[in-house]
Protein backbone atom coordinates (compact mmCIF):
# COMPACT_ATOMS: atom_id res chain seq x y z
CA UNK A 1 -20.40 -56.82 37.50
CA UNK A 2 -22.23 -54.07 39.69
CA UNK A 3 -20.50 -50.65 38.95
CA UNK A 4 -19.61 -48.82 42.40
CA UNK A 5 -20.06 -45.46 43.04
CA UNK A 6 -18.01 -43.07 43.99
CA UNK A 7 -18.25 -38.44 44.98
CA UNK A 8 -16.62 -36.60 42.65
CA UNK A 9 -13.15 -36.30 41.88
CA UNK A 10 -11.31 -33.14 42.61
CA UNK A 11 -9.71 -32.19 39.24
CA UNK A 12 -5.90 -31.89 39.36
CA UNK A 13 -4.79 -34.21 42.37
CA UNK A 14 -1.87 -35.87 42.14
CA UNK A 15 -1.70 -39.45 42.68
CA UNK A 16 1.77 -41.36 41.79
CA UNK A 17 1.24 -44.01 40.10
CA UNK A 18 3.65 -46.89 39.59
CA UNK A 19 4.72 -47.62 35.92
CA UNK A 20 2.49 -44.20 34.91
CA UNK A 21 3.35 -42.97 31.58
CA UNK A 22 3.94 -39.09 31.79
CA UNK A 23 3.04 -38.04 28.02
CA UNK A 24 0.85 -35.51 28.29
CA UNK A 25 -2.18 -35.44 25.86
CA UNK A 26 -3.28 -32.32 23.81
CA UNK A 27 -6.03 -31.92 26.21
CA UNK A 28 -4.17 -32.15 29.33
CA UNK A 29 -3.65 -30.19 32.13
CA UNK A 30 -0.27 -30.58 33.76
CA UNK A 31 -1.03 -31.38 37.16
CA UNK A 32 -3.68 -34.16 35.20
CA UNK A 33 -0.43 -35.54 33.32
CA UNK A 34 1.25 -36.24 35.89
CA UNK A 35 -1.09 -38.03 37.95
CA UNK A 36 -3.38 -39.42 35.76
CA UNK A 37 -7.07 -40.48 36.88
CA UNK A 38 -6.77 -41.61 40.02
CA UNK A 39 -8.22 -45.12 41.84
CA UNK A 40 -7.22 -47.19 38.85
CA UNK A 41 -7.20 -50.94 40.15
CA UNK A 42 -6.52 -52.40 37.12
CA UNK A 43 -2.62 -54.41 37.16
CA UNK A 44 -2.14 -52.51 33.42
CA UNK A 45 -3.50 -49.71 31.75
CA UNK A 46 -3.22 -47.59 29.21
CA UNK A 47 -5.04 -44.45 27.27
CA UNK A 48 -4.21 -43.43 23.87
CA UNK A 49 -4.91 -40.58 22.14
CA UNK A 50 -6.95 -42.19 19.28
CA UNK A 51 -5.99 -39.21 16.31
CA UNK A 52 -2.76 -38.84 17.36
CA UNK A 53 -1.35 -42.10 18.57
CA UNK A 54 0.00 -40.08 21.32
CA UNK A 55 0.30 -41.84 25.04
CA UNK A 56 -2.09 -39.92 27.53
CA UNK A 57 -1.35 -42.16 30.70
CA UNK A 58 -0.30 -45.58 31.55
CA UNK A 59 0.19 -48.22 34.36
CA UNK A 60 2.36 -50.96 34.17
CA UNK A 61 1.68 -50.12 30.07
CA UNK A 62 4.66 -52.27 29.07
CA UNK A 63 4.35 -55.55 31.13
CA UNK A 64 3.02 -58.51 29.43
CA UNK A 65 -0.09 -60.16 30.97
CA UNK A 66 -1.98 -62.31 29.13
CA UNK A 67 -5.31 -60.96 27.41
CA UNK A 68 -8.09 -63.30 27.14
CA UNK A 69 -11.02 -62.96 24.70
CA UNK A 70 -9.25 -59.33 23.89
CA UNK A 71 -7.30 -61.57 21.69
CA UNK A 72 -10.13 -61.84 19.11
CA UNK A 73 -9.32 -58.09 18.12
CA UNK A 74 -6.56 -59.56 15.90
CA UNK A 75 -8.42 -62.06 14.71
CA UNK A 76 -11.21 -59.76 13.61
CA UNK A 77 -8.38 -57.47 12.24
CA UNK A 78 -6.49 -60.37 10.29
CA UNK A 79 -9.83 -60.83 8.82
CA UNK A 80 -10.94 -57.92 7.39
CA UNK A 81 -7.23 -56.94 6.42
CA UNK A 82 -6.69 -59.83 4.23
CA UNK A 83 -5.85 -59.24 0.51
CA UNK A 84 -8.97 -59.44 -1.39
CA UNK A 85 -11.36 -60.59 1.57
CA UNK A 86 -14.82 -61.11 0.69
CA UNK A 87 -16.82 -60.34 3.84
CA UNK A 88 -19.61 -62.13 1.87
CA UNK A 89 -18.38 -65.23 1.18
CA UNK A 90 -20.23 -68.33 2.80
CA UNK A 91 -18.27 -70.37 5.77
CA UNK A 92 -19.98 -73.45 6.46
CA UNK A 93 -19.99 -74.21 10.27
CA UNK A 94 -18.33 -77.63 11.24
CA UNK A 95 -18.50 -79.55 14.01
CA UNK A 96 -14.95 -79.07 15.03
CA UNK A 97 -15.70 -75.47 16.22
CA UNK A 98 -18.40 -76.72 18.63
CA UNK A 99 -16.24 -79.11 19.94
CA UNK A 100 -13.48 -76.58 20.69
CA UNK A 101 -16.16 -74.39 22.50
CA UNK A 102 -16.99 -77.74 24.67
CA UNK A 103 -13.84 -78.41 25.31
CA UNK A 104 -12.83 -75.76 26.84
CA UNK A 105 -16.05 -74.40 28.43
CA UNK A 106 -15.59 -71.27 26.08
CA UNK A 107 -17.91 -68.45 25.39
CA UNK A 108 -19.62 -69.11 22.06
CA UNK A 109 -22.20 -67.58 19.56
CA UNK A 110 -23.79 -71.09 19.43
CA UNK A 111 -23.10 -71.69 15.59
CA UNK A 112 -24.77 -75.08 14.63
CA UNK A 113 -23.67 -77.28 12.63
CA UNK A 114 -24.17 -77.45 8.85
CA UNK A 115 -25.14 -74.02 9.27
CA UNK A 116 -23.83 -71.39 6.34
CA UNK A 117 -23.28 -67.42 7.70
CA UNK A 118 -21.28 -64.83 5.67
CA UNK A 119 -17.86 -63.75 7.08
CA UNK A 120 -19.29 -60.37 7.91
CA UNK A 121 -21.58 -62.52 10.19
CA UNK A 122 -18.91 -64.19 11.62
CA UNK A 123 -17.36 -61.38 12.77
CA UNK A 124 -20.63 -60.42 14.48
CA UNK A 125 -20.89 -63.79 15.96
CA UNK A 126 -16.84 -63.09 16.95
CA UNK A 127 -17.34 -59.91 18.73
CA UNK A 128 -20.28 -59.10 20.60
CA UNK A 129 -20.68 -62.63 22.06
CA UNK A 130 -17.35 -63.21 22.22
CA UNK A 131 -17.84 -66.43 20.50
CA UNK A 132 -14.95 -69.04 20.03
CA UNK A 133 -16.78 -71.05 17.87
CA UNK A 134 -16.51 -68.47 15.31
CA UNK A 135 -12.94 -67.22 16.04
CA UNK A 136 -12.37 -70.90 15.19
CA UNK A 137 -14.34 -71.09 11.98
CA UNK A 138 -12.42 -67.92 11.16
CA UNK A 139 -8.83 -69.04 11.39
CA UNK A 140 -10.07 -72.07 9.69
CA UNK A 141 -11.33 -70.51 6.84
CA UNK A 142 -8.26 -67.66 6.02
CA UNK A 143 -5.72 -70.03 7.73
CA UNK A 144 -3.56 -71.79 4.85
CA UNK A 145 -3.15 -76.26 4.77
CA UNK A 146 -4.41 -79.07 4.44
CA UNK A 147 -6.40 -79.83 7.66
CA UNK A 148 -8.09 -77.22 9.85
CA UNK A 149 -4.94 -77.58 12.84
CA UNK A 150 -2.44 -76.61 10.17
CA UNK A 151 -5.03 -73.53 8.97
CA UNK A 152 -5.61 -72.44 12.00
CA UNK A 153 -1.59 -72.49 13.05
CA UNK A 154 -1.24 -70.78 9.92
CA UNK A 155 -4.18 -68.22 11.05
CA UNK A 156 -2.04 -67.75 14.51
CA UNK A 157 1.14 -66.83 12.72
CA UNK A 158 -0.63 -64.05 10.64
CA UNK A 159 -1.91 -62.84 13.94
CA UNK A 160 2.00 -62.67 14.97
CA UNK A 161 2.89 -61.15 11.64
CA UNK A 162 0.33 -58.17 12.17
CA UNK A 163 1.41 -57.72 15.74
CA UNK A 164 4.45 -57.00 14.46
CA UNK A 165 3.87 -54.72 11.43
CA UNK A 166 1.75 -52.89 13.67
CA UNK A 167 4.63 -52.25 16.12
CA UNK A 168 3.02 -54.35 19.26
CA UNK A 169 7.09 -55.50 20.61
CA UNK A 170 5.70 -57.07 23.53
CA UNK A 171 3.15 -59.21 21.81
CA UNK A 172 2.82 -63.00 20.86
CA UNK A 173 -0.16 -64.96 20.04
CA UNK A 174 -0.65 -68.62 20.49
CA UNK A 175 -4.29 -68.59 19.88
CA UNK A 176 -7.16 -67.31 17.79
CA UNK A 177 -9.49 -66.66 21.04
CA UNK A 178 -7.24 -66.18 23.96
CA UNK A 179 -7.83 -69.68 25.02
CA UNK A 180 -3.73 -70.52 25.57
CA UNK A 181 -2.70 -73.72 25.82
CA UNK A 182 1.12 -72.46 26.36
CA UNK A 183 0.64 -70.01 28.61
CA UNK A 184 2.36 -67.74 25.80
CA UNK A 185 -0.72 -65.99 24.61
CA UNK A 186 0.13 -62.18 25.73
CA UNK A 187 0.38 -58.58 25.42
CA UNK A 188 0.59 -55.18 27.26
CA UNK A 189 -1.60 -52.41 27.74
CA UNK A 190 0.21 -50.47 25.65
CA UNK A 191 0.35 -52.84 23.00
CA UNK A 192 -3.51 -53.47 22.61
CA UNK A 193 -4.64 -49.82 22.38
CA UNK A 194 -2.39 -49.79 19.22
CA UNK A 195 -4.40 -52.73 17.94
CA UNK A 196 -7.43 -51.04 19.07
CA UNK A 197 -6.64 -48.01 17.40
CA UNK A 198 -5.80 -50.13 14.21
CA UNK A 199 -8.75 -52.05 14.05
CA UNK A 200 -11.40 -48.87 14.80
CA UNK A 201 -9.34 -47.40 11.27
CA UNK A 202 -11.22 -50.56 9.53
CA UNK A 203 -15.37 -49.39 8.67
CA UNK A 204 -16.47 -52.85 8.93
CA UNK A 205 -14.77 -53.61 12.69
CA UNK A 206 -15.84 -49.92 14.38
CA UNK A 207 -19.70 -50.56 12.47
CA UNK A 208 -19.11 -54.06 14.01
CA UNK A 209 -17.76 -53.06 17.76
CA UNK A 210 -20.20 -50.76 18.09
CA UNK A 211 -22.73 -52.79 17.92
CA UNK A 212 -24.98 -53.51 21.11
CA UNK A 213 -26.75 -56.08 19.24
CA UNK A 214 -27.53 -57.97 15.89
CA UNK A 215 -29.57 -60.42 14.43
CA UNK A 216 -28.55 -62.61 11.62
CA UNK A 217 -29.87 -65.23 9.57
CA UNK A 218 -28.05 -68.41 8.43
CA UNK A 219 -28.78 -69.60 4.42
CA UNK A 220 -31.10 -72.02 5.98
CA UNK A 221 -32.93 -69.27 8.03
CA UNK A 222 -31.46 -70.15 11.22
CA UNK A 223 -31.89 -66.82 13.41
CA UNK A 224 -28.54 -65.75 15.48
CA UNK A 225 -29.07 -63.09 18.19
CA UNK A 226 -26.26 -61.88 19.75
CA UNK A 227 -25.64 -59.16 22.44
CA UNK A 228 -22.80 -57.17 23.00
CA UNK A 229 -20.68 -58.15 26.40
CA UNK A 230 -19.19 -54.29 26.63
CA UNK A 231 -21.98 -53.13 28.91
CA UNK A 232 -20.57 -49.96 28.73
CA UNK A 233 -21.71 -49.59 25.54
CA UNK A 234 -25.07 -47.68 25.43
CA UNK A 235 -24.02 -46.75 29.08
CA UNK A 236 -21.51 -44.17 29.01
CA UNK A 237 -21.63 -41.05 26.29
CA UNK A 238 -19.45 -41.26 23.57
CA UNK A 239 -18.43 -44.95 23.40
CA UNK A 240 -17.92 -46.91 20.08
CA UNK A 241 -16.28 -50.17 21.67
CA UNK A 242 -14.57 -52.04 21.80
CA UNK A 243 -14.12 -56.05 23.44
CA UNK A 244 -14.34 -58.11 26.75
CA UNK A 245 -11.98 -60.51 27.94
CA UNK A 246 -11.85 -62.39 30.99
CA UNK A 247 -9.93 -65.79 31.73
CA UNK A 248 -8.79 -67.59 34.73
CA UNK A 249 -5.08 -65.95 34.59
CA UNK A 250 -5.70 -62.79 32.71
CA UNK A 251 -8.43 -61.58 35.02
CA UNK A 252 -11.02 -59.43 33.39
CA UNK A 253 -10.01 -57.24 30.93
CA UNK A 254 -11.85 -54.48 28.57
CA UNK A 255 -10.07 -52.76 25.50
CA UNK A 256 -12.67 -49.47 25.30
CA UNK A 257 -12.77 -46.36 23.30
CA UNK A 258 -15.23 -43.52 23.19
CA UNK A 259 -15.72 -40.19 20.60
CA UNK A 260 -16.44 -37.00 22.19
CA UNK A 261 -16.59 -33.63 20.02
CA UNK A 262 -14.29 -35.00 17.12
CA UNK A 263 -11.96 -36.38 19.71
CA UNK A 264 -11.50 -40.61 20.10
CA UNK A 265 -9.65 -41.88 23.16
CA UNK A 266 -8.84 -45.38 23.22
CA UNK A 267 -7.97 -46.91 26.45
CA UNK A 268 -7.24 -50.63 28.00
CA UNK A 269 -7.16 -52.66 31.70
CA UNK A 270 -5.95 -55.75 31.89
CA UNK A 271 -6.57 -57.63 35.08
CA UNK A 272 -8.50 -55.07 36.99
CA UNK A 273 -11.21 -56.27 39.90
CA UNK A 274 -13.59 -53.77 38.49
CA UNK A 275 -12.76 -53.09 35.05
CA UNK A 276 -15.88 -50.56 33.81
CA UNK A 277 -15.42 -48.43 36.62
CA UNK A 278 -11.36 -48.37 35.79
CA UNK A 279 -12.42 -47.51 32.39
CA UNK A 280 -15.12 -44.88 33.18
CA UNK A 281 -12.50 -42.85 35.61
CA UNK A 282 -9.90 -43.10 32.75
CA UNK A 283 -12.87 -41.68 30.29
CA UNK A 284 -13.56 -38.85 32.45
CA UNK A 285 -9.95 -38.00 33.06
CA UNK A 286 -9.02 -37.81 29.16
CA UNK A 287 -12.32 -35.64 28.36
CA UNK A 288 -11.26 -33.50 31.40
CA UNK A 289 -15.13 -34.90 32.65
CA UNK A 290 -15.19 -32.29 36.46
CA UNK A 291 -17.87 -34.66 37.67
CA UNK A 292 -17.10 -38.54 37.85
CA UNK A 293 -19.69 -40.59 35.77
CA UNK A 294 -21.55 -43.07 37.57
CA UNK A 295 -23.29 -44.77 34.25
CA UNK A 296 -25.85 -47.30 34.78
CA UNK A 297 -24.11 -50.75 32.76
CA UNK A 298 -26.19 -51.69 29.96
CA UNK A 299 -28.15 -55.45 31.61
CA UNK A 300 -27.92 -58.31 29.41
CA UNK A 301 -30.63 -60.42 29.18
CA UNK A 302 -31.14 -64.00 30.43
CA UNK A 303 -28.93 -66.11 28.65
CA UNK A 304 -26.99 -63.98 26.64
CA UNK A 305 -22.76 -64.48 27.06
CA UNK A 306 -21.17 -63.05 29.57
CA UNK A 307 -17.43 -62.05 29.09
């Protein structure tokens, strides 16, 4: 997606917004508060004030819409929040998550069969590439049953059971990937900065997120390279994550956050036309930026995922 540009943004307008959440953050001017960045396209978005937990702005922040491969954030957070997880231990790659990428003509981190990678991989291989094959393997492997469609049912309602703990009342899960085959897969805007804000609190996820690329090797010495699909990473100062999303319903989506002077902002859009530029104008807005950013989005290379 080719970032457009835009002059600079005269700091203070006012711009109603429909749905706009009017909490002021601790950085905010007033006129700012009340009209938030302006030229968001996005249908729902929201910016969080990443120490606090305090709202900074919203649009349409409380609508559900579904969320796509932004899903895999609870996955990942499952994951590393489960009692006693070993982010060592070996998951053997069957051919059942393959087949779930074919089916549905899914992003993937191209595990191979047979092959043996560490959780901690996994979650590599989960998000930067955006890979369903290993969301599978993952709900497989900390999903409870017999057979890997009862684990991975089990893995689902764990998702649900976090989303609620975690206060996300607009929130339901019916997959491990965002692939929904119910059309009841969905959040808000809202919603998933909480999550994002949750999952950045874990040291493994936010060294993980971060992450612009990795290479791993299976037991067998299988190399995995994977590259990031948040090409704002590297791109604009300050951010730290966090995931992609795009599907045929949801649109494309991109949870984000970025760290500036001791300060973390998390924001979301969920179906926007032109989600990095929504999220750069929401950036500049929270850091009170006087000149719009017009960063140059990180390439990926030929043959690398796309999200």
């Amino acid at each position: 997606m080719r970032l457009r540009t835009r002059g600079t943004r005269r700091a203070g307008v006012v711009v109603a917004t429909a749905g706009a959440v009017l909490a002021a953050g601790p950085l905010a001017a007033p006129a700012q508060a009340a009209g938030g960045p302006s030229g968001t396209v996005a249908k729902g978005a929201f910016l969080l004030d990443g120490g606090t937990g305090r709202a900074l702005w919203g649009k349409g922040a409380d609508t559900r819409r579904e969320t796509a491969s932004t899903t895999k954030i609870m996955t990942a957070a499952v994951v590393v929040t489960t009692k006693g997880v070993d982010l060592n231990r070996k998951v053997t790659i069957k051919k059942a998550y393959r087949d779930h990428v074919a089916k549905y003509g899914a992003s993937t981190a191209d595990l191979k069969t047979g092959d043996k990678l560490t959780v901690r991989q996994l979650l590599y291989g989960l998000m930067l590439p955006s890979g369903c094959d290993a969301a599978h393997s993952l709900a497989d492997t900390f999903g409870s049953g017999d057979t890997t469609a009862a684990r991975t049912k089990s893995f689902i309602a764990k998702m649900n059971k976090k989303a609620a703990d975690l206060g996300m009342k607009n929130t339901r899960f019916d997959s491990f990937d965002g692939i929904s085959t119910t059309g009841r897969n969905h959040s808000t805007p809202r919603d998933m900065a909480k999550l994002a804000r949750h999952a950045l609190a874990n040291p493994t996820l936010a060294t993980v997120v971060k992450s612009t690329k990795t290479v791993q090797k299976a037991t067998n010495g299988r190399t995995y390279t994977w590259y990031n699909t948040n090409k704002l990473l590297g791109a604009y100062k300050g951010v730290i994550g966090v995931k992609t999303g795009t599907g045929t319903k949801a649109g494309p989506c991109l949870v984000f956050a970025a760290r500036r002077d001791g300060r973390t902002v998390v924001g979301v859009v969920l179906g926007s036309s032109d989600r990095y530029r929504d999220a750069t104008r929401m950036l500049d807005w929270a850091f009170k930026q006087k000149t719009a950013t017009r960063p140059a989005l990180r390439v990926l290379p030929p043959g690398a995922q796309r999200d």
